[in-house]
Protein backbone atom coordinates (compact mmCIF):
# COMPACT_ATOMS: atom_id res chain seq x y z
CA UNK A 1 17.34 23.28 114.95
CA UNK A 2 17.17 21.56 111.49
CA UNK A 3 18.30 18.33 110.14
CA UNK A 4 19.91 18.16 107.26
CA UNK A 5 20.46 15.34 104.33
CA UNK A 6 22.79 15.57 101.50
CA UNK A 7 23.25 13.05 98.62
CA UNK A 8 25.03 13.94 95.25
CA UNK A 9 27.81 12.89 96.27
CA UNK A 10 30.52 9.59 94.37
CA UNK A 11 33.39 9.10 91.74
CA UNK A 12 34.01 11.06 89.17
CA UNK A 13 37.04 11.73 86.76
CA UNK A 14 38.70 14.95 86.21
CA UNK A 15 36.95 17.62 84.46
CA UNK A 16 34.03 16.18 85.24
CA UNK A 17 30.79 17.83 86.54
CA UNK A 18 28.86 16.53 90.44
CA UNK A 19 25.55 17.93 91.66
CA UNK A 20 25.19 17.91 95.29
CA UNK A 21 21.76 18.21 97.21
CA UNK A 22 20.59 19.06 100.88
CA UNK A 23 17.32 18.54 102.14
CA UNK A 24 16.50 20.71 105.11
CA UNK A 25 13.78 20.05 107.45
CA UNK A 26 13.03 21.39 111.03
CA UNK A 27 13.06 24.98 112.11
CA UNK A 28 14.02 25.93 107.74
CA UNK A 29 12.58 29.26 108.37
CA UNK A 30 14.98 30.59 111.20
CA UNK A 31 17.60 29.51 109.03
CA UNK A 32 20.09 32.76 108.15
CA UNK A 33 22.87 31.03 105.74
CA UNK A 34 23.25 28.02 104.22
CA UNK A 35 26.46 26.41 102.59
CA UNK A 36 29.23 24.14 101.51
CA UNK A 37 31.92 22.84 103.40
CA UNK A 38 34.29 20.41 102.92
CA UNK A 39 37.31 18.19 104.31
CA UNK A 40 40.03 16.35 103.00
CA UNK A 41 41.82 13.99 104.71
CA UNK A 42 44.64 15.60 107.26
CA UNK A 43 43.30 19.15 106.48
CA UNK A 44 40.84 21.35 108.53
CA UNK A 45 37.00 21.56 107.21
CA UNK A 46 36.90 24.73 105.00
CA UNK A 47 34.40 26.54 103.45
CA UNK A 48 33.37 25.97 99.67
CA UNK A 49 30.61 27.79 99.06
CA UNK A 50 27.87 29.99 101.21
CA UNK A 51 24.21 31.58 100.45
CA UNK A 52 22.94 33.83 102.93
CA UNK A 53 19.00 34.91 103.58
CA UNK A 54 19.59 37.94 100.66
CA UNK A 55 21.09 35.53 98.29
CA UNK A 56 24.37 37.20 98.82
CA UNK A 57 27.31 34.42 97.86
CA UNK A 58 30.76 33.67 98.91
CA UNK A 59 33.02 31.40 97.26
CA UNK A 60 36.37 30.28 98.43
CA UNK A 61 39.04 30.76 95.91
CA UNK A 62 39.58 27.47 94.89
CA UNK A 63 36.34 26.89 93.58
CA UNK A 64 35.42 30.36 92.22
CA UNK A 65 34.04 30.32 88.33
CA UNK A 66 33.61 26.41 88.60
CA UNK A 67 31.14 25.73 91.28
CA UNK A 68 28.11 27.35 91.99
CA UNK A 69 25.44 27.41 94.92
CA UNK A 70 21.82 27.68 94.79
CA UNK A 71 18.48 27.14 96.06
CA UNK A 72 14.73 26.39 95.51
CA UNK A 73 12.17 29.41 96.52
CA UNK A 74 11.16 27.38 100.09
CA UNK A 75 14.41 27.56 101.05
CA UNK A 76 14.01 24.22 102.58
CA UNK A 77 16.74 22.49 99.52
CA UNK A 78 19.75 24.16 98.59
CA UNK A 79 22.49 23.02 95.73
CA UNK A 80 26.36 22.49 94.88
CA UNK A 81 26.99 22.36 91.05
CA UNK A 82 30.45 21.36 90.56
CA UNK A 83 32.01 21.84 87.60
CA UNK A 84 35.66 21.24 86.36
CA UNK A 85 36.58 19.58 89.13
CA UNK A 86 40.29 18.67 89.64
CA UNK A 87 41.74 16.06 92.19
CA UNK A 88 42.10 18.15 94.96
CA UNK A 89 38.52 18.92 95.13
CA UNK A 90 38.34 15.17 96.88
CA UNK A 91 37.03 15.63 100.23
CA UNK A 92 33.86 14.47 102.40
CA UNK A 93 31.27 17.50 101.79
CA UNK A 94 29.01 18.88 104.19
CA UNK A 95 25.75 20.97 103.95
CA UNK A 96 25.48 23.45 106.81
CA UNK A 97 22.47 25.83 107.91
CA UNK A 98 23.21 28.52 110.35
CA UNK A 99 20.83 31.33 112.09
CA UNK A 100 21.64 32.88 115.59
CA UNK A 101 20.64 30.02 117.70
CA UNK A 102 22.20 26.95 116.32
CA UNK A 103 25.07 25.65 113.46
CA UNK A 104 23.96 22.44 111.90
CA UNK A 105 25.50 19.73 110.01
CA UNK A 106 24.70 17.02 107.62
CA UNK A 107 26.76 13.81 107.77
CA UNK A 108 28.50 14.60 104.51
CA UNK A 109 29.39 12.84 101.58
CA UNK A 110 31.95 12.09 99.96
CA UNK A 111 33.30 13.67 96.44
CA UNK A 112 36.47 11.63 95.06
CA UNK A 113 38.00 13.29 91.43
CA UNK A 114 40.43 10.90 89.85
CA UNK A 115 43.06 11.80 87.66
């Protein structure tokens, strides 16, 4: 298992740019992808953003070309830059480490975009 902290998260007008953060600790070296979710009030929790082991990336549609996620060379932080973000990028985000024994959450924070 690992536990797992973001921050980064708060208000921010349109157009604006948010860096998000989470900390891993625990069992970080199991861990086989690492990534971005988010969920917006009424909607299901969708992907943003994933990094697996080989640094292979996914994106989801939406937020392909503005945000971009990355890590540091322990593997134990990983990263959300947000740029050009638009209202409907308000949500509650949520870091997420998988591997092939367990699927762990952060608590999430929130990212609110005003027009």
């Amino acid at each position: 298992q690992v536990q797992l902290v973001e921050s980064g998260g708060g208000l921010v007008q349109a157009g604006g740019s948010l860096r998000l953060s989470c900390a891993a600790s625990g069992s970080v070296a199991s861990i086989a992808a690492m990534g971005w979710y988010r969920q917006a009030p009424g909607n299901q929790r969708e992907l943003v953003a994933r990094m697996l082991i080989d640094s292979t990336t996914e994106y989801a549609d939406a937020v392909r070309g503005r945000f971009n996620i990355s890590r540091n060379k322990a593997r134990n932080r990983w990263y959300l830059q947000m740029n050009t973000l638009k209202p409907e990028d308000t949500a509650v985000y949520y870091c997420n480490a998988a591997s092939r024994w367990y699927n762990n959450w952060g608590q999430g924070t929130q990212v609110t975009v005003s027009s």
